[in-house]
C-alpha atoms as a PDB file:
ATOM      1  CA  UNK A   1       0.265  -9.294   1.012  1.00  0.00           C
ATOM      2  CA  UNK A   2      -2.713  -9.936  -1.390  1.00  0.00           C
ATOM      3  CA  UNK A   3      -0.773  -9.122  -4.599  1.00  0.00           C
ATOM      4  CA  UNK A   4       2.190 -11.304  -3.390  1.00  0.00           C
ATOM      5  CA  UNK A   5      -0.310 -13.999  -3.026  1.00  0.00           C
ATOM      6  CA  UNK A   6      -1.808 -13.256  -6.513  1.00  0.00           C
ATOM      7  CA  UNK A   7       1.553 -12.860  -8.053  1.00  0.00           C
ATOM      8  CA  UNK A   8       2.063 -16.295  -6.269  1.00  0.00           C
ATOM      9  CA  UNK A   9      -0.652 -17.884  -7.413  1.00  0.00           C
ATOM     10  CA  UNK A  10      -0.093 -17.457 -10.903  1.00  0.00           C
ATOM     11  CA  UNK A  11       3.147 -18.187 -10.842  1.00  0.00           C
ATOM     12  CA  UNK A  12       2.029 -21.620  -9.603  1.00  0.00           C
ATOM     13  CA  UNK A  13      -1.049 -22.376 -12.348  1.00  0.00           C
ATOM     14  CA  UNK A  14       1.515 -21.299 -15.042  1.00  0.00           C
ATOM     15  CA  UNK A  15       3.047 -24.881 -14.447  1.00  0.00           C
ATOM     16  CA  UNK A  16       0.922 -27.128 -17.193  1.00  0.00           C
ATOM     17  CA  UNK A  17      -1.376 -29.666 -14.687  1.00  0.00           C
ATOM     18  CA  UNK A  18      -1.003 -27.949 -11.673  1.00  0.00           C
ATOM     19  CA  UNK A  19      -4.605 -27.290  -9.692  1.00  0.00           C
ATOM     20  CA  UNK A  20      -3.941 -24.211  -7.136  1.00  0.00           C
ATOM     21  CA  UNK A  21      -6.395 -24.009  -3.861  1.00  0.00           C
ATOM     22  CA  UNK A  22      -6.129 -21.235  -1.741  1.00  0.00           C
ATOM     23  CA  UNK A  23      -7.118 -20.370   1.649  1.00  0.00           C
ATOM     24  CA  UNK A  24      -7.545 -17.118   2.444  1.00  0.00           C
ATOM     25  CA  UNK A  25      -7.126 -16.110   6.537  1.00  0.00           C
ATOM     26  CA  UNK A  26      -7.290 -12.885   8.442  1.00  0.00           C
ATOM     27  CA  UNK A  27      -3.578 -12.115   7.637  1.00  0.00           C
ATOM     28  CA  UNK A  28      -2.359 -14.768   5.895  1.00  0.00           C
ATOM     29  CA  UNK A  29      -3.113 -16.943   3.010  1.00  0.00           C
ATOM     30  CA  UNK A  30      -2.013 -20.715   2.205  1.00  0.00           C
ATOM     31  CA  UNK A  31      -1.648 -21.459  -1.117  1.00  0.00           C
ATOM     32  CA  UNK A  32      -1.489 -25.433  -2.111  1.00  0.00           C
ATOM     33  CA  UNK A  33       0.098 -26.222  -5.513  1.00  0.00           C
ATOM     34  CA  UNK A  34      -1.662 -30.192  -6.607  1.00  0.00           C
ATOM     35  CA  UNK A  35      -0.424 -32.404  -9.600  1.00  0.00           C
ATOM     36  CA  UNK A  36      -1.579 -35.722 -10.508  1.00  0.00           C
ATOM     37  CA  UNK A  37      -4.231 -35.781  -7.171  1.00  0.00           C
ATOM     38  CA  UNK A  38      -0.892 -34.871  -5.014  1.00  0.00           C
ATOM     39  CA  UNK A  39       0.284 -31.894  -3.017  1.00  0.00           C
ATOM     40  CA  UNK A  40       3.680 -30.780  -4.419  1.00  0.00           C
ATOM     41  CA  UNK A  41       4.070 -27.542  -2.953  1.00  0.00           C
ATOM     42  CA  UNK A  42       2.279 -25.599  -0.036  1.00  0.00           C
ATOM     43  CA  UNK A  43       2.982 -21.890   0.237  1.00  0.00           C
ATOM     44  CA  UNK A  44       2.544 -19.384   3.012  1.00  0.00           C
ATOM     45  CA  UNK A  45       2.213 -15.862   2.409  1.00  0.00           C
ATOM     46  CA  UNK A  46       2.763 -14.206   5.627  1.00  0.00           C
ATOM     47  CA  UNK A  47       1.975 -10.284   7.000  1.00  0.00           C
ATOM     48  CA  UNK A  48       3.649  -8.732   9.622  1.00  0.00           C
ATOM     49  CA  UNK A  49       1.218  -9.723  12.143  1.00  0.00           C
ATOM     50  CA  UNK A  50       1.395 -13.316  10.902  1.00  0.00           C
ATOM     51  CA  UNK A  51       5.258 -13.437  10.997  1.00  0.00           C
ATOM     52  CA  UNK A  52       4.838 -13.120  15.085  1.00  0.00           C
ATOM     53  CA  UNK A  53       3.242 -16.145  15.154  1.00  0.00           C
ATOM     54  CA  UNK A  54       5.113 -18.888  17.111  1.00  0.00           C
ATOM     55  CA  UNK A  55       2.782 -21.365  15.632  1.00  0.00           C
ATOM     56  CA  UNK A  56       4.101 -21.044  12.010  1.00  0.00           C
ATOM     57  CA  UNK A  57       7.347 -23.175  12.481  1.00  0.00           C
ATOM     58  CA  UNK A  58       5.391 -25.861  13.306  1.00  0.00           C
ATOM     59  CA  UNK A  59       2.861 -25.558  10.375  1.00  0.00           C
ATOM     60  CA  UNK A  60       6.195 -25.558   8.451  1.00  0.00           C
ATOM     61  CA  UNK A  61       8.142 -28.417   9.609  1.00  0.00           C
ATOM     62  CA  UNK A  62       4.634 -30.329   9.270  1.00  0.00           C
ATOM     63  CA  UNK A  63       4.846 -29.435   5.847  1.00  0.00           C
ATOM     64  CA  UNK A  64       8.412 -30.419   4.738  1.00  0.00           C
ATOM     65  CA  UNK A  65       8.172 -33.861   6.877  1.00  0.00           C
ATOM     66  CA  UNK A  66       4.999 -34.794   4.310  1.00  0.00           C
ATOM     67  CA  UNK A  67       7.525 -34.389   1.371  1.00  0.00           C
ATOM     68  CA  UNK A  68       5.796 -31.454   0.451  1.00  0.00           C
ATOM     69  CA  UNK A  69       7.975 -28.750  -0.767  1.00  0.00           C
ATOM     70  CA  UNK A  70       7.400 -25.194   1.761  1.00  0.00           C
ATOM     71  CA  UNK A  71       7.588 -21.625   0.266  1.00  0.00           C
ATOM     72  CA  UNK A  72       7.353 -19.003   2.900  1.00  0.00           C
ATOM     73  CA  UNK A  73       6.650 -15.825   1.222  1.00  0.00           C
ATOM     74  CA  UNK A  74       6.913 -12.367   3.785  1.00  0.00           C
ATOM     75  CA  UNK A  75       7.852  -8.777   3.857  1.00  0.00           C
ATOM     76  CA  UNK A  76      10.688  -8.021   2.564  1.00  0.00           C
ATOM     77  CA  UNK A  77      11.762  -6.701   6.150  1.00  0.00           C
ATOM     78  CA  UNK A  78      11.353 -10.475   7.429  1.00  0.00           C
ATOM     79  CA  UNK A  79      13.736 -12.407   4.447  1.00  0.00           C
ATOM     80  CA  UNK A  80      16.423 -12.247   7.120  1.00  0.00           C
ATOM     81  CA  UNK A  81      14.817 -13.696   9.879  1.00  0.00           C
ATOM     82  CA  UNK A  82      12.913 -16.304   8.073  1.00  0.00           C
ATOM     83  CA  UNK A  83      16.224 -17.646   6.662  1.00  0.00           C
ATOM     84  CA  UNK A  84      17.734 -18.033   9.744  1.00  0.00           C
ATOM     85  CA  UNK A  85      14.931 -19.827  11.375  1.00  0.00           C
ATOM     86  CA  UNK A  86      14.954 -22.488   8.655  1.00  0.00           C
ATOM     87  CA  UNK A  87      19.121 -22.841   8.045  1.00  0.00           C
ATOM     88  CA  UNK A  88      18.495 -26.123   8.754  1.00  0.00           C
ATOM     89  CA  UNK A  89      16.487 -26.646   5.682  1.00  0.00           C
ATOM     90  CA  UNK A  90      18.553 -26.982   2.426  1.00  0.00           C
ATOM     91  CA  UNK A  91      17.877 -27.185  -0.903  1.00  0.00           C
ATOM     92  CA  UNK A  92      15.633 -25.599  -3.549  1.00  0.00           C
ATOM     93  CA  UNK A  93      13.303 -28.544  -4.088  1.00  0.00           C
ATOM     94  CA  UNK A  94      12.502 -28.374  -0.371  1.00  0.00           C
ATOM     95  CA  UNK A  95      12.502 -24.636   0.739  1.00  0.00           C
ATOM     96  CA  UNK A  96      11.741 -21.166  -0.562  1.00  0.00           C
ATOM     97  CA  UNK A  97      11.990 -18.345   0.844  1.00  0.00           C
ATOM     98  CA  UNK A  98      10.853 -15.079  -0.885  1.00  0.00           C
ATOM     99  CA  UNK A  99      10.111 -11.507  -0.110  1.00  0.00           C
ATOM    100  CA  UNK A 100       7.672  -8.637  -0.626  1.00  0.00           C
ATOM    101  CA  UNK A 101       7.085  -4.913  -0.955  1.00  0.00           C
ATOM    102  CA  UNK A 102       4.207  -3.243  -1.765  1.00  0.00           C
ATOM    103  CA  UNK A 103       5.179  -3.934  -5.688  1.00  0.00           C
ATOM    104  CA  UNK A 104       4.754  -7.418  -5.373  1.00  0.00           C
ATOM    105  CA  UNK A 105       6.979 -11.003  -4.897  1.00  0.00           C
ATOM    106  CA  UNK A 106      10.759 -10.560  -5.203  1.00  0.00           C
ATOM    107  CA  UNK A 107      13.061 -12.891  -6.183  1.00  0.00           C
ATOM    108  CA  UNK A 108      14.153 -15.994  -4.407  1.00  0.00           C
ATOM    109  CA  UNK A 109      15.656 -14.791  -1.022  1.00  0.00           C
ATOM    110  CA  UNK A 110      17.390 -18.592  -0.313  1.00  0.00           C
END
């Protein structure tokens, strides 16, 4: 989970005047892309133990009714389930949904 988060969170800062805060929990992390003084993006890199959460989908709708864009990044194992909780949600400037293994961030999953 960390090195998806790193991967993450470099991917993010390689975006010219983008500031990248992250928060750092138990068994997640929340990673908050900000340009020009505004949230763009807000990114949560999930473990297994996180993924159980029920709380999550409301973190995540809370996110996406801001305007904020919502990448959801878990195991690899969890790409499946994660896209069918948020069919709802279309379109790449709104939703990502990625996976990892122990190498690292895969490609978009959405």
């Amino acid at each position: 989970m960390r090195s998806a988060a790193r991967q993450r969170i470099d991917a993010l800062k390689a975006t010219e005047g983008t500031v990248v805060k992250e928060e750092w929990l138990e068994d997640r992390a929340v990673i908050s892309a900000i340009r020009n003084d505004r949230m763009v993006e807000c990114d949560f890199v999930e473990s297994k133990r996180s993924c159980a959460l029920p709380r999550r989908m409301r973190e995540y709708y809370d996110v996406l009714e801001q305007g904020i864009k919502l990448g959801i990044i878990v195991p690899q194992s969890a790409v499946g389930k994660e896209q069918v909780s948020m069919r709802r949600v279309k379109g790449e400037d709104r939703l990502m949904i990625l996976g990892y293994s122990e190498e690292g961030v895969t490609g978009p999953s959405i």
